[in-house]
N, C-alpha and C. Protein backbone atom coordinates (compact mmCIF):
# COMPACT_ATOMS: atom_id res chain seq x y z
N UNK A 1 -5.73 16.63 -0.31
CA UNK A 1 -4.44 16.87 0.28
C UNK A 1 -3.43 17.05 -0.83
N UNK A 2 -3.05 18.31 -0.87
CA UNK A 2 -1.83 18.03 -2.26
C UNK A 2 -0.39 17.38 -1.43
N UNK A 3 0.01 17.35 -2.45
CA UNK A 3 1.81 16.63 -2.96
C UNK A 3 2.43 17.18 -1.39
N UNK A 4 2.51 18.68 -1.43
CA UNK A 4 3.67 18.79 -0.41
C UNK A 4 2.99 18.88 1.12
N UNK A 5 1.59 18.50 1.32
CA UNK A 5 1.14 18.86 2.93
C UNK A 5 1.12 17.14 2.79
N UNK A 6 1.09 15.99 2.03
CA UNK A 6 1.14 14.77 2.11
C UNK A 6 2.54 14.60 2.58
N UNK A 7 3.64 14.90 1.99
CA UNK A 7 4.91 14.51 1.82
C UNK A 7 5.06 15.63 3.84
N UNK A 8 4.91 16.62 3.91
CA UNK A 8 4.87 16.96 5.67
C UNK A 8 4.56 16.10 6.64
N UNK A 9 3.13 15.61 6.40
CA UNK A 9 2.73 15.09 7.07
C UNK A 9 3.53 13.51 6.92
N UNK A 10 3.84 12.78 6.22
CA UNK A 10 4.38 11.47 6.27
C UNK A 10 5.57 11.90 6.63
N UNK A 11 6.55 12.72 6.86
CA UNK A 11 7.97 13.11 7.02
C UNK A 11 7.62 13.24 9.02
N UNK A 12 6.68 13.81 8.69
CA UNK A 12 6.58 14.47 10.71
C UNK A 12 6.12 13.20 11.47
N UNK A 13 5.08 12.20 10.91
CA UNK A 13 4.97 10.78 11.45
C UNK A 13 6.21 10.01 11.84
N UNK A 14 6.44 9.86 10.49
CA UNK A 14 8.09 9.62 10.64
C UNK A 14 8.88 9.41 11.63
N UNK A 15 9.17 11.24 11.77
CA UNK A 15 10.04 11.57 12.64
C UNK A 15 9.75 11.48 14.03
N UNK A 16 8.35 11.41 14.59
CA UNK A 16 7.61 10.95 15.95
C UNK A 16 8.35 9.22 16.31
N UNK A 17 7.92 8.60 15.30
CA UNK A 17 7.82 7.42 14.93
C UNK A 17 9.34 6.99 15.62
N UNK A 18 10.24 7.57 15.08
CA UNK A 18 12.07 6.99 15.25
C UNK A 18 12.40 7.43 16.53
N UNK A 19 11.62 8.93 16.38
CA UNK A 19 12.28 9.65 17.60
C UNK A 19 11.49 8.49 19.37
N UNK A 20 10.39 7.86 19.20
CA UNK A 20 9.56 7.03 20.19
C UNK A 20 10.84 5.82 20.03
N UNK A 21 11.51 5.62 19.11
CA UNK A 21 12.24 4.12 19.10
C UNK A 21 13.69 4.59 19.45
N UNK A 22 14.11 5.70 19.15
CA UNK A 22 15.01 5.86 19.44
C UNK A 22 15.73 6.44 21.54
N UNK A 23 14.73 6.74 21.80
CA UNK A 23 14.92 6.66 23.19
C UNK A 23 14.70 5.97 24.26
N UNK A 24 15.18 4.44 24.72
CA UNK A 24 14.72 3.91 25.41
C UNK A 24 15.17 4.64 26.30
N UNK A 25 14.69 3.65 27.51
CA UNK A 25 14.47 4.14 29.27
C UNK A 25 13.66 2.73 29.73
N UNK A 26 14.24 3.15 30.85
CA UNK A 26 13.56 1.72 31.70
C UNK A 26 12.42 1.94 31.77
N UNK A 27 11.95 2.75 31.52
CA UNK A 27 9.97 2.79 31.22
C UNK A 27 9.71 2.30 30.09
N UNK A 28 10.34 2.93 28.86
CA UNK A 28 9.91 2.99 28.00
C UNK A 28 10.45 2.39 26.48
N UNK A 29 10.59 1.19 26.02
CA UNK A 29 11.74 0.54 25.44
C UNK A 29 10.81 -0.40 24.20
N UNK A 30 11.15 0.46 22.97
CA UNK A 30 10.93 -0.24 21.57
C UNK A 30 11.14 -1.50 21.01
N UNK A 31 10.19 -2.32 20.66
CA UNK A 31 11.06 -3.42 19.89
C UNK A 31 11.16 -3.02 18.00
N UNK A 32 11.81 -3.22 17.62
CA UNK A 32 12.16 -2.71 16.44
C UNK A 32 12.57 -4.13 15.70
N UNK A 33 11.48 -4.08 14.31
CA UNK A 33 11.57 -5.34 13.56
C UNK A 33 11.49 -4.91 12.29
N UNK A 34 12.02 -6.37 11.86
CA UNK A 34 11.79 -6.01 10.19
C UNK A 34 10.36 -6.84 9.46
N UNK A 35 10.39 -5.84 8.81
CA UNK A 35 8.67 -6.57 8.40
C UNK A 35 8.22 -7.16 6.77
N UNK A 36 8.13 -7.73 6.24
CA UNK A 36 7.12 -7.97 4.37
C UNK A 36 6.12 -7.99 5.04
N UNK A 37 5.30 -7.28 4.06
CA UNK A 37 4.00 -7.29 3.59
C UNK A 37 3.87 -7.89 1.91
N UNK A 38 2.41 -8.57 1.88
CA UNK A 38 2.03 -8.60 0.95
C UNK A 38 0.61 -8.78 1.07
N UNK A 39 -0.15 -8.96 -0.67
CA UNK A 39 -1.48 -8.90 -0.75
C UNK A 39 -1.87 -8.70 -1.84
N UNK A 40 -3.22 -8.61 -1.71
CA UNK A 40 -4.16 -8.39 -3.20
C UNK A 40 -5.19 -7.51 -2.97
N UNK A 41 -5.63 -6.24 -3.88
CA UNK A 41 -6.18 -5.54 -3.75
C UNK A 41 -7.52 -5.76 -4.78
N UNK A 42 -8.39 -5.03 -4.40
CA UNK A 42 -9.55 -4.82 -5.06
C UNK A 42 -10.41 -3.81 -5.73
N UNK A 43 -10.80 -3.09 -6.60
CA UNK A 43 -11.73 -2.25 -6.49
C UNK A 43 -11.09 -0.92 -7.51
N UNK A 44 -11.90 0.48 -6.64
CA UNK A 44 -11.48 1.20 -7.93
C UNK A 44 -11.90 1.54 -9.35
N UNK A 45 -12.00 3.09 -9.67
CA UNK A 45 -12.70 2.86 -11.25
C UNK A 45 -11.87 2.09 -12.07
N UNK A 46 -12.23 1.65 -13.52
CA UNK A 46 -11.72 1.32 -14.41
C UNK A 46 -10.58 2.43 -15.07
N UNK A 47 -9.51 2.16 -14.80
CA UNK A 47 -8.37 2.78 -15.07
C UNK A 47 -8.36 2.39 -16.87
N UNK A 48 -7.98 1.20 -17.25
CA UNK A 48 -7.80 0.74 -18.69
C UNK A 48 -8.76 -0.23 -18.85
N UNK A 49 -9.35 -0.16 -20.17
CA UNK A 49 -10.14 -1.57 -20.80
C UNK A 49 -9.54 -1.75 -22.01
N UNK A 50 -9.86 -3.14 -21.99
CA UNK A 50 -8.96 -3.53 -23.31
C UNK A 50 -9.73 -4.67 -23.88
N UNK A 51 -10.00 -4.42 -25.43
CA UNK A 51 -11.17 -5.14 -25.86
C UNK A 51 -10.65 -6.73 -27.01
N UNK A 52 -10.57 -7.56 -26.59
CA UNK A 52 -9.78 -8.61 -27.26
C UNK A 52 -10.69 -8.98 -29.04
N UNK A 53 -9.45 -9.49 -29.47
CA UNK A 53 -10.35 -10.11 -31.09
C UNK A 53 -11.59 -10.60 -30.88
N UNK A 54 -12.00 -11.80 -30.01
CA UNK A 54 -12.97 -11.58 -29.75
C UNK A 54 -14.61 -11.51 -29.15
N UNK A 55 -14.09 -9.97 -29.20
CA UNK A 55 -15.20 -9.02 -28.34
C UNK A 55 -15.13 -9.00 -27.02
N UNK A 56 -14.60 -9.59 -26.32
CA UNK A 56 -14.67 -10.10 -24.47
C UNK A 56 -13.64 -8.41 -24.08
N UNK A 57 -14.04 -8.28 -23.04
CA UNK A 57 -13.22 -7.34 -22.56
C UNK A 57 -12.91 -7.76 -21.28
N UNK A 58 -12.12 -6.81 -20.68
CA UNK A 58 -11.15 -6.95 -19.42
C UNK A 58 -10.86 -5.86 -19.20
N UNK A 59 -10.35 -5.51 -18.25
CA UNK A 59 -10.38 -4.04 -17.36
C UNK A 59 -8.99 -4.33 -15.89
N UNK A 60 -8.79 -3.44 -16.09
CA UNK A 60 -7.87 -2.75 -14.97
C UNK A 60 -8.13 -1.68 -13.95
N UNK A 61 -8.58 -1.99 -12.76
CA UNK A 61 -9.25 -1.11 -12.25
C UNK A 61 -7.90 -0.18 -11.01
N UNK A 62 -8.20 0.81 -10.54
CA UNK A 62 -6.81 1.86 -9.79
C UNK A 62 -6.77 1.29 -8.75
N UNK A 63 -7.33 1.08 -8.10
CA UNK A 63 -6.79 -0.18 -6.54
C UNK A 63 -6.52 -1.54 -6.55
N UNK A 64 -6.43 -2.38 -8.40
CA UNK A 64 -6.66 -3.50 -8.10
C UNK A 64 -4.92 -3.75 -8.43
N UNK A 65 -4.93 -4.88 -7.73
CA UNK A 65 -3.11 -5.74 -7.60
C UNK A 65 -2.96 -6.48 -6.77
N UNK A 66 -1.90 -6.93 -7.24
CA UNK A 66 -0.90 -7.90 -6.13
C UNK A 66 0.57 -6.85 -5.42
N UNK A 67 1.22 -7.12 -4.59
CA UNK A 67 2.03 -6.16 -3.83
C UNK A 67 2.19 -7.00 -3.13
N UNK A 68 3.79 -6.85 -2.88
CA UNK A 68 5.13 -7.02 -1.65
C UNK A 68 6.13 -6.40 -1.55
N UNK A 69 6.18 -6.04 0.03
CA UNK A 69 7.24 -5.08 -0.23
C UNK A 69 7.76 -5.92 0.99
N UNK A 70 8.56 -4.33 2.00
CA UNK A 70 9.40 -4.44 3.43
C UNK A 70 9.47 -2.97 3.99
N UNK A 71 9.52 -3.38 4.98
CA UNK A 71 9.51 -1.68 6.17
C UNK A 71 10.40 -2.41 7.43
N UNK A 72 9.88 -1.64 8.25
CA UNK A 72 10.33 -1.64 9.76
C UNK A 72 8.77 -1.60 10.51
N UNK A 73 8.89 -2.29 11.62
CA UNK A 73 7.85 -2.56 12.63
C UNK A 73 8.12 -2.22 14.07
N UNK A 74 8.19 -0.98 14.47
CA UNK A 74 8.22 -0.42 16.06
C UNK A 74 6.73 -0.60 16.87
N UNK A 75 7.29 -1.18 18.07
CA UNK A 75 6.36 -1.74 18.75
C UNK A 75 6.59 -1.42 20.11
N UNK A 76 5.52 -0.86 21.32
CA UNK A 76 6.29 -0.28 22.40
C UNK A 76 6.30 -1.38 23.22
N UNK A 77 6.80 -1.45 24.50
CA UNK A 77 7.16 -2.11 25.47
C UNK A 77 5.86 -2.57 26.26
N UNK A 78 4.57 -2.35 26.33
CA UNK A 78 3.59 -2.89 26.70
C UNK A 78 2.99 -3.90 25.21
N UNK A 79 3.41 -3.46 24.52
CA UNK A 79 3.09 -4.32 23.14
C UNK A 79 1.89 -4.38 22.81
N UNK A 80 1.06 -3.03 23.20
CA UNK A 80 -0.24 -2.62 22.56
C UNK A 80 -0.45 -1.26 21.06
N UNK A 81 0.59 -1.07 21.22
CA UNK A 81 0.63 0.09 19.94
C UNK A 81 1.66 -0.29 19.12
N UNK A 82 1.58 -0.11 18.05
CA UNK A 82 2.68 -0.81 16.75
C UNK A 82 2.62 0.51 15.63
N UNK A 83 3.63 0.67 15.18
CA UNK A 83 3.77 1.46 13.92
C UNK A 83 4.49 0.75 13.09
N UNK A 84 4.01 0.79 11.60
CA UNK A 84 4.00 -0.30 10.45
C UNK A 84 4.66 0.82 9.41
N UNK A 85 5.69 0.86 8.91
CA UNK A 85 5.90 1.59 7.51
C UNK A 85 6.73 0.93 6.74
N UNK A 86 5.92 1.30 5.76
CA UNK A 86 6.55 0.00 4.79
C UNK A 86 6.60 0.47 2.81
N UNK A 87 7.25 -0.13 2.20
CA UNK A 87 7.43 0.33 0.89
C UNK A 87 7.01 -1.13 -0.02
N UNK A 88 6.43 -0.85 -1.20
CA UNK A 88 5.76 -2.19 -1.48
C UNK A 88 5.77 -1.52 -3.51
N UNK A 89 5.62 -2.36 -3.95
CA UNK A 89 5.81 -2.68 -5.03
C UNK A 89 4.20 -3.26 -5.48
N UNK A 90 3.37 -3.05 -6.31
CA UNK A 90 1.71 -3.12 -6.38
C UNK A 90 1.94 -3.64 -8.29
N UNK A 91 1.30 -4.51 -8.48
CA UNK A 91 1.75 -4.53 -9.99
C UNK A 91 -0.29 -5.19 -10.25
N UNK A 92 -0.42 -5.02 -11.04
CA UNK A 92 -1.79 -5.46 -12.32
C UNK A 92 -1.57 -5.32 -13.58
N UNK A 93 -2.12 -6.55 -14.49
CA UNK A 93 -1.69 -6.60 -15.86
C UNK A 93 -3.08 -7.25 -16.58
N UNK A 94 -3.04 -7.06 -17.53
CA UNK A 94 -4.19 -8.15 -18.55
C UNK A 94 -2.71 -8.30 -20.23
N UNK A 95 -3.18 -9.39 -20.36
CA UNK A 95 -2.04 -10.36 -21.18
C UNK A 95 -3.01 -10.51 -22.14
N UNK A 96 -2.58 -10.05 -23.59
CA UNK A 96 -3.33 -10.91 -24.80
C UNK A 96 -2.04 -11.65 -25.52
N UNK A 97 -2.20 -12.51 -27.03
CA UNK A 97 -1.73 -12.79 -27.66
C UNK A 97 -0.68 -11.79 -27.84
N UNK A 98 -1.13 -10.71 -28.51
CA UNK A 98 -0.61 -9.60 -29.56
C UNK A 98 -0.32 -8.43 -28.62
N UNK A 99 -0.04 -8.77 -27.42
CA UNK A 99 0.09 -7.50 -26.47
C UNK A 99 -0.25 -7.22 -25.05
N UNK A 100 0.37 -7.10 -24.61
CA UNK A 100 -0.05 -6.65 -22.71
C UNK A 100 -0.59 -5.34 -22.21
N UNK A 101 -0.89 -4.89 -21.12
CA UNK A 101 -1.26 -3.82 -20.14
C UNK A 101 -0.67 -4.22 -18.70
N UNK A 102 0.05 -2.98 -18.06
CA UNK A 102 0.62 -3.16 -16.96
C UNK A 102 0.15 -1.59 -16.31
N UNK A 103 0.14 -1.77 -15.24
CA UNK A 103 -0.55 -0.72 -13.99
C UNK A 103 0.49 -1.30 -12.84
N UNK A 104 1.80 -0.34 -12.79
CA UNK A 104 2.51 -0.65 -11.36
C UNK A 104 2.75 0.79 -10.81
N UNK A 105 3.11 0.87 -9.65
CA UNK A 105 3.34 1.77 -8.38
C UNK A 105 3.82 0.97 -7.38
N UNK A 106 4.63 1.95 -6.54
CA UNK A 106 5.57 2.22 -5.13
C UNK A 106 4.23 2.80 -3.90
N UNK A 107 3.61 2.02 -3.62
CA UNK A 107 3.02 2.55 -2.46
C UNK A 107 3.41 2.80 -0.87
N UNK A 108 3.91 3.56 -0.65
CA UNK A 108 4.61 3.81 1.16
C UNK A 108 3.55 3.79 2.13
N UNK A 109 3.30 2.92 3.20
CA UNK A 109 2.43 3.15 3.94
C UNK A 109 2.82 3.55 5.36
N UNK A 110 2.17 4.17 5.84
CA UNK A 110 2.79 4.88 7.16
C UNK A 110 1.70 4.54 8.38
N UNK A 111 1.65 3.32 9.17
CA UNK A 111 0.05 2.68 9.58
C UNK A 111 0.62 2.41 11.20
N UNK A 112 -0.66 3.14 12.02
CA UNK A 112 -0.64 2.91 13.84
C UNK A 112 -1.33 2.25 13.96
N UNK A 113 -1.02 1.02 14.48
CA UNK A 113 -2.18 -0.02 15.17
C UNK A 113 -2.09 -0.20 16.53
N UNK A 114 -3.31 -0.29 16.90
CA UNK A 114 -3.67 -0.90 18.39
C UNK A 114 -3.85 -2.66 18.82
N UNK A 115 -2.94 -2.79 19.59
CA UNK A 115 -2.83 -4.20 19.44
C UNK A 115 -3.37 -5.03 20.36
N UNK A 116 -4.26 -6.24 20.32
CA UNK A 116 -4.12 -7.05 21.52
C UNK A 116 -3.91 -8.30 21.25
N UNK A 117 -3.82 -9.08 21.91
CA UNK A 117 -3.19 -10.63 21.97
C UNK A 117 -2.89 -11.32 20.72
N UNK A 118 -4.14 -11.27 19.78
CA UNK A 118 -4.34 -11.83 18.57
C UNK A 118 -4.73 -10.76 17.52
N UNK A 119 -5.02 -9.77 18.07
CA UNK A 119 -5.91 -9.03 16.50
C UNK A 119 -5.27 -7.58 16.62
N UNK A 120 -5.30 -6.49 15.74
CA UNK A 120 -4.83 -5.67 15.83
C UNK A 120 -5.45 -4.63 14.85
N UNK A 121 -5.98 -3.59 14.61
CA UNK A 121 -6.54 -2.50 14.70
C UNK A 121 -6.25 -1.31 14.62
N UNK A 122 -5.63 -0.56 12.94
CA UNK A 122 -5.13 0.63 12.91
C UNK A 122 -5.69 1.24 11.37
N UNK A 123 -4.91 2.18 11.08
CA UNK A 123 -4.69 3.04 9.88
C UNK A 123 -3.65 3.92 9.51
N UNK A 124 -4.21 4.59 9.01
CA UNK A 124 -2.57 5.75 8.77
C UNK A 124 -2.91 6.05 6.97
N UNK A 125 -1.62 6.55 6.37
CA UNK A 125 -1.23 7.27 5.28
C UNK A 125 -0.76 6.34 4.44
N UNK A 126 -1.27 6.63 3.01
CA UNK A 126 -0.51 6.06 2.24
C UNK A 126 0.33 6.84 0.70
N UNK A 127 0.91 6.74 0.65
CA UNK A 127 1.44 7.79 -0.57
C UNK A 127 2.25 6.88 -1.36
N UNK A 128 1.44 6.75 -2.96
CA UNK A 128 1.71 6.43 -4.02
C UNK A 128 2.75 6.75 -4.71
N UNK A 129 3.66 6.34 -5.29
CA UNK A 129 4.75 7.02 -6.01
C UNK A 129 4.67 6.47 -7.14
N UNK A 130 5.44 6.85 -8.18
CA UNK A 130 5.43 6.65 -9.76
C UNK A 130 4.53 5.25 -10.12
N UNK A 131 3.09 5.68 -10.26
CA UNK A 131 1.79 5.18 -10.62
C UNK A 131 1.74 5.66 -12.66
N UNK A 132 2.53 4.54 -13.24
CA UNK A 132 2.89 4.34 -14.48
C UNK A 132 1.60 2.91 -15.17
N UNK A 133 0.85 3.41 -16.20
CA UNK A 133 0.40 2.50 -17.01
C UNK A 133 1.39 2.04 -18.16
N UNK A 134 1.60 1.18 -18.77
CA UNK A 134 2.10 0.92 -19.72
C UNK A 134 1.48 -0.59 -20.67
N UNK A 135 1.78 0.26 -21.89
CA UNK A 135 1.09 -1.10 -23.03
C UNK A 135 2.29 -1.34 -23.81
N UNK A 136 1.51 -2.27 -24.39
CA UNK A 136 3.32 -2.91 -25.76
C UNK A 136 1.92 -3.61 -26.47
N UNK A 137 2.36 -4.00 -27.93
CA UNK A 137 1.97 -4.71 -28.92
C UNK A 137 0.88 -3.77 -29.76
N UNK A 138 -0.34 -4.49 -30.29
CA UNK A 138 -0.90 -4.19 -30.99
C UNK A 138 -1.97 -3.22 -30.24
N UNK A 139 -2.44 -1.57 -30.49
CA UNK A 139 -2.01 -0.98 -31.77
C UNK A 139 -0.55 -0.35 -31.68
N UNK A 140 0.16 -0.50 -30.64
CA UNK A 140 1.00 0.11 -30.19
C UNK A 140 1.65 0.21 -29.17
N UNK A 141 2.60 0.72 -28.28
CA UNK A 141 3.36 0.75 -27.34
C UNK A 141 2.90 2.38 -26.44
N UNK A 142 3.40 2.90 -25.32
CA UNK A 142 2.35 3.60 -25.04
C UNK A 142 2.58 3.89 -23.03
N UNK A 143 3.62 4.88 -22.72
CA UNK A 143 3.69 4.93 -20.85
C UNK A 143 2.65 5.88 -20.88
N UNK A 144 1.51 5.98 -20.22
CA UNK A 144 0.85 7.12 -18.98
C UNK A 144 1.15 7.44 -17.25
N UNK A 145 1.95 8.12 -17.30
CA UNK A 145 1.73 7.87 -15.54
C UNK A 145 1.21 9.15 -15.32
N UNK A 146 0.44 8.31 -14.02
CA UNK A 146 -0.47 9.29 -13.13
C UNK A 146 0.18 9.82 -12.20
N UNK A 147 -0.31 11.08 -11.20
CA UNK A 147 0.49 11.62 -10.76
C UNK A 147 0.38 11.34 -9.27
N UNK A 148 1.92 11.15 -8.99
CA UNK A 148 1.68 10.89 -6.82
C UNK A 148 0.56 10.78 -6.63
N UNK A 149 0.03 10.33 -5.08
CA UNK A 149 -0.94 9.97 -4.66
C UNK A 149 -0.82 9.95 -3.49
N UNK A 150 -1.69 10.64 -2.23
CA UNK A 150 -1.61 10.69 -1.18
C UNK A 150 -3.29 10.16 -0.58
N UNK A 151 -3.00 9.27 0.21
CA UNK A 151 -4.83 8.74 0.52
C UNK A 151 -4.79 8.21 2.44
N UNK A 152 -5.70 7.14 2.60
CA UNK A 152 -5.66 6.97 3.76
C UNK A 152 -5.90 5.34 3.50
N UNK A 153 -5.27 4.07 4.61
CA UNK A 153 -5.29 2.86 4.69
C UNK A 153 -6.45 2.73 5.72
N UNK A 154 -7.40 1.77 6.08
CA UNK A 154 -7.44 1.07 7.41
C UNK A 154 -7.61 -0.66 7.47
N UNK A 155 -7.11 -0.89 8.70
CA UNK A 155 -6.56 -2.52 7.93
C UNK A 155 -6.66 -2.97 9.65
N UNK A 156 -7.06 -4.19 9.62
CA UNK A 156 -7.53 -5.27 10.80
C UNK A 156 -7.08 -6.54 10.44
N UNK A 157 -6.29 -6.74 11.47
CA UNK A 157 -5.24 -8.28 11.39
C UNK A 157 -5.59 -9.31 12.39
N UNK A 158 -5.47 -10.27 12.20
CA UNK A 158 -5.91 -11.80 13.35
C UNK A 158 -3.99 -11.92 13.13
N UNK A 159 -3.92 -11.99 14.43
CA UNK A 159 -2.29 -12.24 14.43
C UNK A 159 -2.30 -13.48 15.00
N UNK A 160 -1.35 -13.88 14.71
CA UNK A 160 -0.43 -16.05 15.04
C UNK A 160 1.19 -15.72 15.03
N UNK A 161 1.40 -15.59 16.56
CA UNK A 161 2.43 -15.08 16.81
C UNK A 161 3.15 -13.71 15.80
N UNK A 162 4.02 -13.67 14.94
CA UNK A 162 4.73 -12.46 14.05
C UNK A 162 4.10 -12.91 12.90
N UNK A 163 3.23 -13.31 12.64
CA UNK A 163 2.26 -13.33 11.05
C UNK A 163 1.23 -12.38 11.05
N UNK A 164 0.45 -11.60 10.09
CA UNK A 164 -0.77 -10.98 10.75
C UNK A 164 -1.39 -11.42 9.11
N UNK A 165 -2.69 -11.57 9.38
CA UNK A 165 -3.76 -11.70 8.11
C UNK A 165 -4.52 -11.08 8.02
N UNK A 166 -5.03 -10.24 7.14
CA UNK A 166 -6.58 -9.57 7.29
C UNK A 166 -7.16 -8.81 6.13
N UNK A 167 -7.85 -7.71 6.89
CA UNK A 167 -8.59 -6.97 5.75
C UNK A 167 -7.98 -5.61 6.28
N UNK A 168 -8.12 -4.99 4.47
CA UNK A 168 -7.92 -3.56 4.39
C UNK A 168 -8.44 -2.77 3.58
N UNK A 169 -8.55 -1.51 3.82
CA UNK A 169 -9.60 -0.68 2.65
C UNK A 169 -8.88 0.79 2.68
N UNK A 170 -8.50 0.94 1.39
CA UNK A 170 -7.89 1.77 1.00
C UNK A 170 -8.90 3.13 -0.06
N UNK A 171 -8.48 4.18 0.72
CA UNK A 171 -9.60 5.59 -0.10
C UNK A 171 -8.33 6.79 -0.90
N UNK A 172 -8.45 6.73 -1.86
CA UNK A 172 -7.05 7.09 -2.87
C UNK A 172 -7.77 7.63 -3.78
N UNK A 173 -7.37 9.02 -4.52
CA UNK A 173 -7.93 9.63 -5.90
C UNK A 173 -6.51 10.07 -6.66
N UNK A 174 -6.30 9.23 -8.06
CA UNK A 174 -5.04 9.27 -8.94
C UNK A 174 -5.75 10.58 -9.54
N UNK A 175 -4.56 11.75 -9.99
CA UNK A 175 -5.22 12.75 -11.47
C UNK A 175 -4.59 12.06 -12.54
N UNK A 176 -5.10 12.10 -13.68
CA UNK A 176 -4.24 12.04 -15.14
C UNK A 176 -4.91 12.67 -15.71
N UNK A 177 -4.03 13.40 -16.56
CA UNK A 177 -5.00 14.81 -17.55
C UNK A 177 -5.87 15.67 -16.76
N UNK A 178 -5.67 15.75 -15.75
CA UNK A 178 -6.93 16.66 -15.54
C UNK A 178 -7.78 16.16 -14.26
N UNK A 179 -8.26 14.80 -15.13
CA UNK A 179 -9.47 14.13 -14.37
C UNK A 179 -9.09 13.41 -13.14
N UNK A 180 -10.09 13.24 -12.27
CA UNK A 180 -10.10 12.32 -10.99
C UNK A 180 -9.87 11.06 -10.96
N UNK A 181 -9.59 9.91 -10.94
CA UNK A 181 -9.73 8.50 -10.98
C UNK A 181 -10.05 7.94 -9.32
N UNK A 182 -10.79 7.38 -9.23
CA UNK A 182 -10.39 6.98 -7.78
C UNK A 182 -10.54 5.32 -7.65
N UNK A 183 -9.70 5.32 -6.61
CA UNK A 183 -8.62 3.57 -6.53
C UNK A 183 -8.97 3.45 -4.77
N UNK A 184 -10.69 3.21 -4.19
CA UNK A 184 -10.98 2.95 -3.34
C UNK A 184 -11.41 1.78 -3.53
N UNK A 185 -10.62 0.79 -2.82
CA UNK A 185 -11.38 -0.54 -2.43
C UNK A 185 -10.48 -1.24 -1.43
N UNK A 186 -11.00 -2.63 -1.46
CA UNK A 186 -10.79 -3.52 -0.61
C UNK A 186 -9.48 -4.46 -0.72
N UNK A 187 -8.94 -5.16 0.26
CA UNK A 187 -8.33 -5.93 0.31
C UNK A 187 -7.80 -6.67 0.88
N UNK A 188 -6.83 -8.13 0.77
CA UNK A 188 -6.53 -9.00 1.65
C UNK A 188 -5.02 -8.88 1.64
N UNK A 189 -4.71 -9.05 3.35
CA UNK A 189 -3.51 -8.26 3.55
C UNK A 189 -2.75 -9.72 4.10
N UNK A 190 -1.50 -9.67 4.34
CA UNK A 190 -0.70 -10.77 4.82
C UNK A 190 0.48 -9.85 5.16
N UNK A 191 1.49 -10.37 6.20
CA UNK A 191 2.76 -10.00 6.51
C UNK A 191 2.79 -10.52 7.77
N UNK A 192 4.25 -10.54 8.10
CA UNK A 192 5.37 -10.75 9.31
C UNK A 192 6.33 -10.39 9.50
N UNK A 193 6.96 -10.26 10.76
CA UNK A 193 8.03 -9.71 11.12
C UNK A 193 8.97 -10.43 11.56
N UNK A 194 10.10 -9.81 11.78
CA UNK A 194 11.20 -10.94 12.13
C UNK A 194 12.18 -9.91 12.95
N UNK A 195 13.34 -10.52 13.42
CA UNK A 195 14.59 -9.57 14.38
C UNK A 195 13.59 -8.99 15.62
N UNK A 196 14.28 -8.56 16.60
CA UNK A 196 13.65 -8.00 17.57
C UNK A 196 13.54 -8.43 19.01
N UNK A 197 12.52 -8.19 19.30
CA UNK A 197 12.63 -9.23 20.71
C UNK A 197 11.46 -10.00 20.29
């Protein structure tokens, strides 16, 4: 999917999305919340390795992090369908003496779930924004960023009242230089909502 049929398609969700919240009717009437997410991700090729004095290595792989962000949470009036979009902040690092490695990005997720009592059941879009490596110290200092990123989420929650917990698996391919990287894996998801009804 390139850059601008990603950036269509998350703009036209979107606009479904506000335009469903923005018209109630006695049929048909949105609850509209505010939401954090957070979590830890897994998986992914090896983006950076970094080889310490000594000899041990460590690695940075393209799906792996921690992330929290905030969105909005529209939810319809039978309270079986939910739309989740949200903006999040994803950071991974390896720390030596003489120098660090950092791997952060803006991930937007754009996610429909099907809901029932306790558990809930969706997917959707996700699009990466300024996906920047950066080093400092020894041999040197050093930004790479990779370019946008457009992929797909799917994610299953055990809900306790406005908390949800679960699993998610994310399928994402970064370019840099040229080449493919891909930042498919797993992960453990957390968030809640608040305001609303």
């Amino acid at each position: 999917m390139t850059r601008g049929a990603a950036i269509k398609c998350v703009s036209a969700l979107a606009l479904l999305v506000l335009d469903a919240a923005a018209v109630p009717s006695a049929a048909r009437a949105a609850d509209l919340r505010g939401a954090f997410v957070a979590g830890y991700d897994t998986g992914g090729d090896k983006l950076v390795t970094v080889t310490f004095t000594n000899g041990e290595t460590d690695s940075i792989r393209a799906n792996e992090g921690l992330y929290a962000g905030g969105g909005l949470s529209v939810i319809n009036d039978s309270k079986d369908i939910e739309f989740l979009g949200t903006l999040s902040i994803k950071y991974s690092s390896i720390t030596a003496s003489n120098g660090d490695v950092t791997f952060t990005r803006l991930p937007l997720d754009l996610l429909l779930f099907y809901r029932w009592q306790s558990f809930r059941l969706g997917g959707g879009l996700t699009y990466v924004i300024n996906p920047t490596v950066k080093s400092s110290g020894i041999p040197g200092s050093a930004n790479v960023s990779l370019d946008n990123a457009a992929g797909a989420v799917v994610q299953a929650d055990y809900l306790l009242g406005r908390v949800a917990i679960g699993l998610r698996y994310t399928a994402l391919d970064y370019k840099v230089f040229g080449s493919t990287v891909k930042s498919n894996g797993v992960g453990l998801s957390f968030g809640f909502t608040f305001g609303g009804n």
